[in-house]
Protein backbone atom coordinates (compact mmCIF):
# COMPACT_ATOMS: atom_id res chain seq x y z
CA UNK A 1 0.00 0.00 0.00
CA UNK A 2 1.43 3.28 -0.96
CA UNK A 3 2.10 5.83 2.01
CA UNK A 4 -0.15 9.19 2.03
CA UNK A 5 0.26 12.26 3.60
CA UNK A 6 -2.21 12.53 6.40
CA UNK A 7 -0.87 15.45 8.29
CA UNK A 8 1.44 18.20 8.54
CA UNK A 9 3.21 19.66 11.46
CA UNK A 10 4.00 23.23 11.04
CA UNK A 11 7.31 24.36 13.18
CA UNK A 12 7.64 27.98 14.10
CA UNK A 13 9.09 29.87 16.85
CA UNK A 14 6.83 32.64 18.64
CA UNK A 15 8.54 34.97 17.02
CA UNK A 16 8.27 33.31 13.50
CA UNK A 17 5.97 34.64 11.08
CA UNK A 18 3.80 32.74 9.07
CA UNK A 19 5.99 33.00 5.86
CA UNK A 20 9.19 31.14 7.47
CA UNK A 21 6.91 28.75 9.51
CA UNK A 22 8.36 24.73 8.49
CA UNK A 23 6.28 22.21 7.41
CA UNK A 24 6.68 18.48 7.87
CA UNK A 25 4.88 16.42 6.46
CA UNK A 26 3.59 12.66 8.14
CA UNK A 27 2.60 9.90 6.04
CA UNK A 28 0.26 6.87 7.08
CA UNK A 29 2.21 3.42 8.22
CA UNK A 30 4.96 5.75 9.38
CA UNK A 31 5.98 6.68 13.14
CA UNK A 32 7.42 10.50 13.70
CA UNK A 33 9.96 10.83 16.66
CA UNK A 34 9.82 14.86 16.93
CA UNK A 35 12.76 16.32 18.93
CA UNK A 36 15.77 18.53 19.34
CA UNK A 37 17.34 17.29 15.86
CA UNK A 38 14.31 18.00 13.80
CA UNK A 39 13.61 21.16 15.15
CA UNK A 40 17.28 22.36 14.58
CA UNK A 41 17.44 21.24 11.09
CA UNK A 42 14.20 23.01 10.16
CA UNK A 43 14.86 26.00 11.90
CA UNK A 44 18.47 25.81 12.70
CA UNK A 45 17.91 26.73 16.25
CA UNK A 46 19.13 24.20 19.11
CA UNK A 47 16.85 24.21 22.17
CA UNK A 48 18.05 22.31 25.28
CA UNK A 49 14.70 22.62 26.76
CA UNK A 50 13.43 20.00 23.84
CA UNK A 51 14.58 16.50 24.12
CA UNK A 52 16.29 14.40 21.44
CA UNK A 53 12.67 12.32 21.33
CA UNK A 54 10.25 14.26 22.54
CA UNK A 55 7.52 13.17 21.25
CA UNK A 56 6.30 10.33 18.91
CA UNK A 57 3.73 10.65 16.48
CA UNK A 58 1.49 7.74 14.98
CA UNK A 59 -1.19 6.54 13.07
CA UNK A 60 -4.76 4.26 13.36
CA UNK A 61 -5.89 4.01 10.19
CA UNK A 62 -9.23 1.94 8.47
CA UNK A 63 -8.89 0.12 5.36
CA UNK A 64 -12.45 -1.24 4.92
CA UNK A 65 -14.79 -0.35 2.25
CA UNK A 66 -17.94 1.99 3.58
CA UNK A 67 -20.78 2.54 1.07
CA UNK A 68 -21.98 5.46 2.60
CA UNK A 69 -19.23 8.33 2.35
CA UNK A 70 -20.59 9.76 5.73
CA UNK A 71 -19.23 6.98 7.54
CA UNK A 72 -15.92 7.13 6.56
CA UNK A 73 -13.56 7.72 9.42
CA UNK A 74 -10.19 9.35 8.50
CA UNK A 75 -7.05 8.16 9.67
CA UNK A 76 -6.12 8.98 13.74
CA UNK A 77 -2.90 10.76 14.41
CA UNK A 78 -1.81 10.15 17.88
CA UNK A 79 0.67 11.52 19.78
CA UNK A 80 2.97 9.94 22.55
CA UNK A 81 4.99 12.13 25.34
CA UNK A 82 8.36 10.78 25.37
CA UNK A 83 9.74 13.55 27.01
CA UNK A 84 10.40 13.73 31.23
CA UNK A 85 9.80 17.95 30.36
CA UNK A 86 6.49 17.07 28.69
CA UNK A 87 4.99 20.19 26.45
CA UNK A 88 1.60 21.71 27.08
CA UNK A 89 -1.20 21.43 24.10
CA UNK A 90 -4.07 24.02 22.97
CA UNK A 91 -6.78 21.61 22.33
CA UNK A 92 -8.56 23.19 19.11
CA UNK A 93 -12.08 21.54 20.06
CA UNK A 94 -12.28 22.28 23.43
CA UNK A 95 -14.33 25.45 23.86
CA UNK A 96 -13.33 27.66 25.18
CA UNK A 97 -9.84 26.87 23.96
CA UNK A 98 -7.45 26.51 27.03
CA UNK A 99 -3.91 25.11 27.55
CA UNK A 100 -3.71 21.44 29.35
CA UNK A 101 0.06 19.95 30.79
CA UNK A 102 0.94 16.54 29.48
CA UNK A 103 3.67 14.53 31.05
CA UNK A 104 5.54 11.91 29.88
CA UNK A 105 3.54 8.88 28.99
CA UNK A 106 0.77 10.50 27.85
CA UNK A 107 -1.25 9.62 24.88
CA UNK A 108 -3.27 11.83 23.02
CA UNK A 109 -5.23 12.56 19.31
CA UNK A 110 -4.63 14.78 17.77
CA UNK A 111 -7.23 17.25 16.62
CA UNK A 112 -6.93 19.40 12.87
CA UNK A 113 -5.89 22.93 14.41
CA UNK A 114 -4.18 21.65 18.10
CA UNK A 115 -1.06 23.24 19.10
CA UNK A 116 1.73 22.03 20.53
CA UNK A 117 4.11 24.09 23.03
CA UNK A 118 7.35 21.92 22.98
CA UNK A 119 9.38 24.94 24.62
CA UNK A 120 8.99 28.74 25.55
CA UNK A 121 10.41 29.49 21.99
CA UNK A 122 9.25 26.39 19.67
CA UNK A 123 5.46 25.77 18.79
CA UNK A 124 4.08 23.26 16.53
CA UNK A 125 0.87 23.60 14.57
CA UNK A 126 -0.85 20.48 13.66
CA UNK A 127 -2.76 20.69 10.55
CA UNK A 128 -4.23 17.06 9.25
CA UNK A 129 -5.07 16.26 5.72
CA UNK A 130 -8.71 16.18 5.94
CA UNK A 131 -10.96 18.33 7.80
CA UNK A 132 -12.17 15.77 10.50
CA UNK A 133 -15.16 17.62 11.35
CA UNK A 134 -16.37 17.29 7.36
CA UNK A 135 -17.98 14.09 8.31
CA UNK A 136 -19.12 14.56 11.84
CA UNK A 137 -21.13 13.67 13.95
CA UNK A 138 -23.29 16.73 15.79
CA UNK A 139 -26.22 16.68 17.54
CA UNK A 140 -29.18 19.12 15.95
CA UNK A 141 -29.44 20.75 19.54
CA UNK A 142 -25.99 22.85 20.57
CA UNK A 143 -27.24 22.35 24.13
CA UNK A 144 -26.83 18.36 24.29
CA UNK A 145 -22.86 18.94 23.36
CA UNK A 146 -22.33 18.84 26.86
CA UNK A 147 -23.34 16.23 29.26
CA UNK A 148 -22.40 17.22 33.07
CA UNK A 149 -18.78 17.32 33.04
CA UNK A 150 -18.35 15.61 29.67
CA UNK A 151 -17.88 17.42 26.45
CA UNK A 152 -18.81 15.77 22.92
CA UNK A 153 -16.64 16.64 19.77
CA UNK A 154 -17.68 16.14 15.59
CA UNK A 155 -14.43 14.05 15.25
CA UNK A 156 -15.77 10.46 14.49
CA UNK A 157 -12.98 7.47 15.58
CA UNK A 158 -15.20 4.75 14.92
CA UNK A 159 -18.59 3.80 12.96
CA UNK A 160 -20.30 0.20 12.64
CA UNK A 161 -23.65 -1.39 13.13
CA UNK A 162 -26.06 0.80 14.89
CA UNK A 163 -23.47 3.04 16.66
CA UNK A 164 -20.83 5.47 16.03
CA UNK A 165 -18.28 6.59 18.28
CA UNK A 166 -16.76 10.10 19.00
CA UNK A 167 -13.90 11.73 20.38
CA UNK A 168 -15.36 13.58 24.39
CA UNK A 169 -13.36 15.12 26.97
CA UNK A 170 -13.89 15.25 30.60
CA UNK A 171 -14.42 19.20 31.15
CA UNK A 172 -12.88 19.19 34.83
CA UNK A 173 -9.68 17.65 33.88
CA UNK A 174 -9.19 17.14 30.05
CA UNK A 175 -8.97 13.76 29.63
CA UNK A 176 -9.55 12.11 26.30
CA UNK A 177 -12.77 9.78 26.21
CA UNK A 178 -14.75 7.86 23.32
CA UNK A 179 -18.31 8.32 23.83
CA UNK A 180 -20.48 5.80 22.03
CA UNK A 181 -23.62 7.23 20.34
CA UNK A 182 -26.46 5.23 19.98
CA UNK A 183 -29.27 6.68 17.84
CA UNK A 184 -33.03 5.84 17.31
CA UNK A 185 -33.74 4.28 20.73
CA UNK A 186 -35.48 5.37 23.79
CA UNK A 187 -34.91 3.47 26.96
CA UNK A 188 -34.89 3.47 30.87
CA UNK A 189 -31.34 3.97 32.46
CA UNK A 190 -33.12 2.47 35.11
CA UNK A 191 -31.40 -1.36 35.97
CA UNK A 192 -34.43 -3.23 34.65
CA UNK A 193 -33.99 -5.27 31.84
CA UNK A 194 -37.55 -6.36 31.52
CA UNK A 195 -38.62 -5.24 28.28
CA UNK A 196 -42.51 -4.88 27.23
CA UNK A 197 -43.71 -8.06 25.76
CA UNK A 198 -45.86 -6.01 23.47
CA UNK A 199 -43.49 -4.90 21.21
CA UNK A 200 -44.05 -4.87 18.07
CA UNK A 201 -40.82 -4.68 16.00
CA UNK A 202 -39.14 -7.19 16.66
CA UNK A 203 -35.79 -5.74 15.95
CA UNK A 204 -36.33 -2.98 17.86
CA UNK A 205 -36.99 -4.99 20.69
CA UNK A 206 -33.49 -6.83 20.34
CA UNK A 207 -31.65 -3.97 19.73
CA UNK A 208 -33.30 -2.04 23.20
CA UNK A 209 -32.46 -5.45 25.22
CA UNK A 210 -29.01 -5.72 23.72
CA UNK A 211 -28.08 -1.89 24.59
CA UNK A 212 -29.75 -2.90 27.80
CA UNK A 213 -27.42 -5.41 28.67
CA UNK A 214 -24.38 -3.64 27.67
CA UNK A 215 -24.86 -0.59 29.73
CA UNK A 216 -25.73 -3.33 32.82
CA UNK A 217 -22.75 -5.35 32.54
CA UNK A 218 -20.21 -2.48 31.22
CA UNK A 219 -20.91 0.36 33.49
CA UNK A 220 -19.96 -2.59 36.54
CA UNK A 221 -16.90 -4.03 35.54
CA UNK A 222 -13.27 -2.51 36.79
CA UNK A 223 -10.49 -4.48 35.17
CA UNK A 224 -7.57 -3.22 33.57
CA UNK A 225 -7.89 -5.18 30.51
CA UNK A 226 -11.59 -4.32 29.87
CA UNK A 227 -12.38 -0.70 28.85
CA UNK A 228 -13.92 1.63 31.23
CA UNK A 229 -17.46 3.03 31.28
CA UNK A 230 -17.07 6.27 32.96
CA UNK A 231 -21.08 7.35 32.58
CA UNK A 232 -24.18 7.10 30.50
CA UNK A 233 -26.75 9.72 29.20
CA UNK A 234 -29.98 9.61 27.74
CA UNK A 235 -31.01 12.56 25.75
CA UNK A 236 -34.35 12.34 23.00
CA UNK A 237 -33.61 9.00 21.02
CA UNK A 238 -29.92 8.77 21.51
CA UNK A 239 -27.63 6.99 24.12
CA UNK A 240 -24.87 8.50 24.72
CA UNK A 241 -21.98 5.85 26.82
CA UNK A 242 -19.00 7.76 28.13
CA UNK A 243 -15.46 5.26 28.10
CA UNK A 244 -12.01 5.10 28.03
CA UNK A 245 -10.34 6.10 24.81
CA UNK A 246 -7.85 3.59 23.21
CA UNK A 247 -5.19 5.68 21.33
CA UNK A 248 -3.63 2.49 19.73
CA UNK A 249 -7.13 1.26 17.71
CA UNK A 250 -7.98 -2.03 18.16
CA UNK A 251 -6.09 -5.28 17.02
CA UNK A 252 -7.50 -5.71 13.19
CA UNK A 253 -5.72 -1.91 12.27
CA UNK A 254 -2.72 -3.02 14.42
CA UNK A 255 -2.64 -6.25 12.76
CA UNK A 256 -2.97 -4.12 8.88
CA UNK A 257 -0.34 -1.94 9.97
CA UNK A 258 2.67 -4.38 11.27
CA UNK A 259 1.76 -7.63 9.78
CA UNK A 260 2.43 -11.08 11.39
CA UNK A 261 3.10 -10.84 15.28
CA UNK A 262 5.87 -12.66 16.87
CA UNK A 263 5.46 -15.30 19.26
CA UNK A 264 6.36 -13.23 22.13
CA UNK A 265 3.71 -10.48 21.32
CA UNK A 266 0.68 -13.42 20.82
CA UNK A 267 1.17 -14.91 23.98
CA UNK A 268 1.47 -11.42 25.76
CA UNK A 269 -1.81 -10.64 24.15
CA UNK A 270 -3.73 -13.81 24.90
CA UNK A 271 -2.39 -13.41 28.53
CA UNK A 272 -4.22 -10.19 28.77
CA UNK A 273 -7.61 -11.44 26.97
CA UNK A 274 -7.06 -14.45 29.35
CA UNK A 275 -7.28 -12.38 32.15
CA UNK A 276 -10.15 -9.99 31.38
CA UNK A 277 -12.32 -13.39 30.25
CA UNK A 278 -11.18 -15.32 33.58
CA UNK A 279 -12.49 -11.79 35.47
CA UNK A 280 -15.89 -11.99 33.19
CA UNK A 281 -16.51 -15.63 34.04
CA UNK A 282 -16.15 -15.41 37.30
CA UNK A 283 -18.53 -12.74 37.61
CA UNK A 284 -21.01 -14.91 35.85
CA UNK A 285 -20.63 -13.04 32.54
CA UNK A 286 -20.23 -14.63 28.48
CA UNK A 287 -19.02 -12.23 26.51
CA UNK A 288 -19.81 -13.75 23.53
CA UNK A 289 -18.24 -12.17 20.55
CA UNK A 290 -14.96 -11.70 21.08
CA UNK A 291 -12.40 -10.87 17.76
CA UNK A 292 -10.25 -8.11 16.70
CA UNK A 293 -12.01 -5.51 16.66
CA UNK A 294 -13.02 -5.75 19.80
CA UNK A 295 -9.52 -6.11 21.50
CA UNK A 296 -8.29 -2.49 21.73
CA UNK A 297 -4.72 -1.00 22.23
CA UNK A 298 -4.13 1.15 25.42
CA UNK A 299 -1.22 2.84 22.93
CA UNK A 300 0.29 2.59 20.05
CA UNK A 301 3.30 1.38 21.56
CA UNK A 302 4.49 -1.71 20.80
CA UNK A 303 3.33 -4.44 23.36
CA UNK A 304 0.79 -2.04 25.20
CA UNK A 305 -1.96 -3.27 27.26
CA UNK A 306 -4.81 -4.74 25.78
CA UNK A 307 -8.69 -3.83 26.57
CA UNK A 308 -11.65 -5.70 25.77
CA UNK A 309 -14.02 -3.86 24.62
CA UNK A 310 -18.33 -3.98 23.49
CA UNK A 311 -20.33 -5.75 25.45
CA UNK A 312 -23.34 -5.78 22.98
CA UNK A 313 -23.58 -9.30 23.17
CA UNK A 314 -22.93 -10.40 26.55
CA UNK A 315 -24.95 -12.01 29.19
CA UNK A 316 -25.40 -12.17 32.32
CA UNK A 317 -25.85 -16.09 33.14
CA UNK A 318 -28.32 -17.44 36.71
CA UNK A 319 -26.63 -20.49 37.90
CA UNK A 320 -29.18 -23.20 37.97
CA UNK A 321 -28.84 -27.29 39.16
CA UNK A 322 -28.12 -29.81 37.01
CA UNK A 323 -30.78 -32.54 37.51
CA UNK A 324 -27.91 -35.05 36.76
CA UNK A 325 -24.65 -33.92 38.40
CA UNK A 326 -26.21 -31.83 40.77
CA UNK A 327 -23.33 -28.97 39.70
CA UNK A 328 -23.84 -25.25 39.31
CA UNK A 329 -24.48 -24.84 35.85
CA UNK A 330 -25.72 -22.03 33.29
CA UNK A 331 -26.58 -22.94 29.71
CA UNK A 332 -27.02 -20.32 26.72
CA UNK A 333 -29.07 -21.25 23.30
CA UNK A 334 -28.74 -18.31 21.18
CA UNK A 335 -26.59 -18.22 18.42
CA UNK A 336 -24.59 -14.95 18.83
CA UNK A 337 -21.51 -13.02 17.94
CA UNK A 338 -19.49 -12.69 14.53
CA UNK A 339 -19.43 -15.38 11.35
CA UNK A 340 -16.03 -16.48 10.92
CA UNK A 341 -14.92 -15.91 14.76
CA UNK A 342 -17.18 -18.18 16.79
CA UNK A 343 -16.01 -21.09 18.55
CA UNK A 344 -16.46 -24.06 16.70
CA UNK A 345 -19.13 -25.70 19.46
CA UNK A 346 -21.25 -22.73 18.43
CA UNK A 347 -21.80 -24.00 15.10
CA UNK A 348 -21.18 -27.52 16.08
CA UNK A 349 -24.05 -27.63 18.09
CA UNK A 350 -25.77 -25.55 14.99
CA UNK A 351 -25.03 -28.27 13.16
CA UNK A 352 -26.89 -31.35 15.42
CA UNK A 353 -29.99 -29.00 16.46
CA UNK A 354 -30.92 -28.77 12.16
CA UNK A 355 -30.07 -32.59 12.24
């Protein structure tokens, strides 16, 4: 696949006018390491205050073919603090726009329009190849941009099914989230998963019980390799679910990017997933569709910690008797989760009940 330009960092100095401002330009499949040797050679200054790596620069991008242009989602530049002096960033969507500290370690997208303070005298303007806010997502009432201490953004990171999911920020602090938007349905927050027996669209009716159950079962799990559900809204027909933001994508666009994994990467991987199932199970929950895409990065560091992620299809099992053992069991008959990534007893048994 050929690389493309997806973004440019403009280098300046505060005292730089717009006419001797540096571009660089960063192309998908590519990592940036921005630092004191980059900044010298485009503006042949040396600034001690920068380090030699200061930060890193990287890319989530999304090969798959969309039919419907307004669910494309443009490539994700992220950006990694390498840097023990760590740089302070003008968020372009936060509003009003104010300056947030990140230290070393930090990850962070990057926004068309953010800019970057790597020193007193060296700024960095990030300008990305497409407008993300061409395709987004806003609600038709300004008010509902804001939900208590969370703030929604236009910058899609994520579309599929019934959802799509946006880029939020926690107001008090300025933390990154993903809030997941679910439109068309109208629902109690309430914890009652008894839905009317009445109803009569069927599909409606399985789509309300399956949102159901993931706001039950998400919103109470804290595990470090499961993603977080910070808080949940309700506003007209939309459902709006507040989580942690995974600036390394999820394991399909990892996989696209880098290829084959080595051993040593697999099994760190499956340890994690291990983990987070072992944590579900014990808790009495089946996740029930679990495959790439729903195995997100923590980073886009090599090796980073994994997070399982949409709980759609879960399900809470009640333990019952068996008449013959006399064990603790719980039994499950649908046939759920993704074609080409379900265990092979799921279509096994598929197989014997048509028999």
């Amino acid at each position: 696949m050929q690389a493309v330009q997806i973004a440019n960092f403009v280098f300046s100095t505060r005292s730089t006018s717009s006419h001797t401002a540096k571009p660089f330009g960063f192309y998908s499949g590519n990592e940036l390491d921005i630092g004191r040797d980059l900044v010298q050679k485009l503006l042949n200054i040396e600034d001690n205050c920068i380090s030699k790596h200061h930060i890193r620069i990287s890319s989530v991008e999304f090969d798959e073919l969309q039919s419907d242009e307004t669910d494309a989602v443009n490539p994700l530049v992220y950006m990694q603090v390498l840097s023990k002096n760590g740089l302070t960033i003008y968020n372009s969507c936060a509003k009003p726009v104010q300056p947030h500290k990140l230290c070393q370690g930090t990850s962070r997208l990057l926004n068309h329009g953010d800019v970057l303070i790597l020193s007193p005298s060296i700024i960095i303007m990030v300008t990305l190849r497409i407008n993300c806010d061409r395709d987004g997502f806003t609600p038709t009432d300004m008010k509902t941009q804001t939900f208590g201490h969370y703030r929604l953004t236009s910058r899609i990171i994520r579309t599929g099914g019934f959802a799509r999911v946006v880029l939020a920020s926690n107001i008090q602090t300025g933390q990154q989230l993903a809030c997941k938007i679910i439109s068309g349905v109208r629902l109690s927050l309430a914890a009652d998963t008894n839905l009317p027996t009445h109803e009569q669209d069927n599909a409606s009716r399985y789509l309300k019980l399956r949102i159901r159950r993931e706001i039950d079962i998400a919103s109470h799990l804290d595990h470090p390799h499961i993603v977080k559900v910070h808080e949940t809204f309700q506003y007209q027909q939309r459902i709006y679910i507040f989580q942690d933001l995974a600036t390394g994508g999820d394991l399909t666009s990892y996989l696209t990017q880098y290829g084959p994994l080595d051993q040593a990467e697999v099994i760190l991987i499956a340890y994690q997933l291990a983990h987070a199932v072992r944590y579900l199970h014990q808790r009495g929950i089946a996740h029930r569709d679990l495959k790439p895409e729903n195995i997100l990065r923590s980073s886009s560091q090599r090796n980073s910690r994994i997070m399982l992620a949409d709980f759609g299809q879960a399900r809470q099992l009640s333990m019952t008797v068996d008449n013959l053992t006399g064990e603790h069991v719980a039994r499950m008959e649908s046939q759920v989760g993704t074609y080409g990534w379900q265990a092979p007893l799921v279509f096994l048994q598929s197989c014997l009940d048509s028999c």
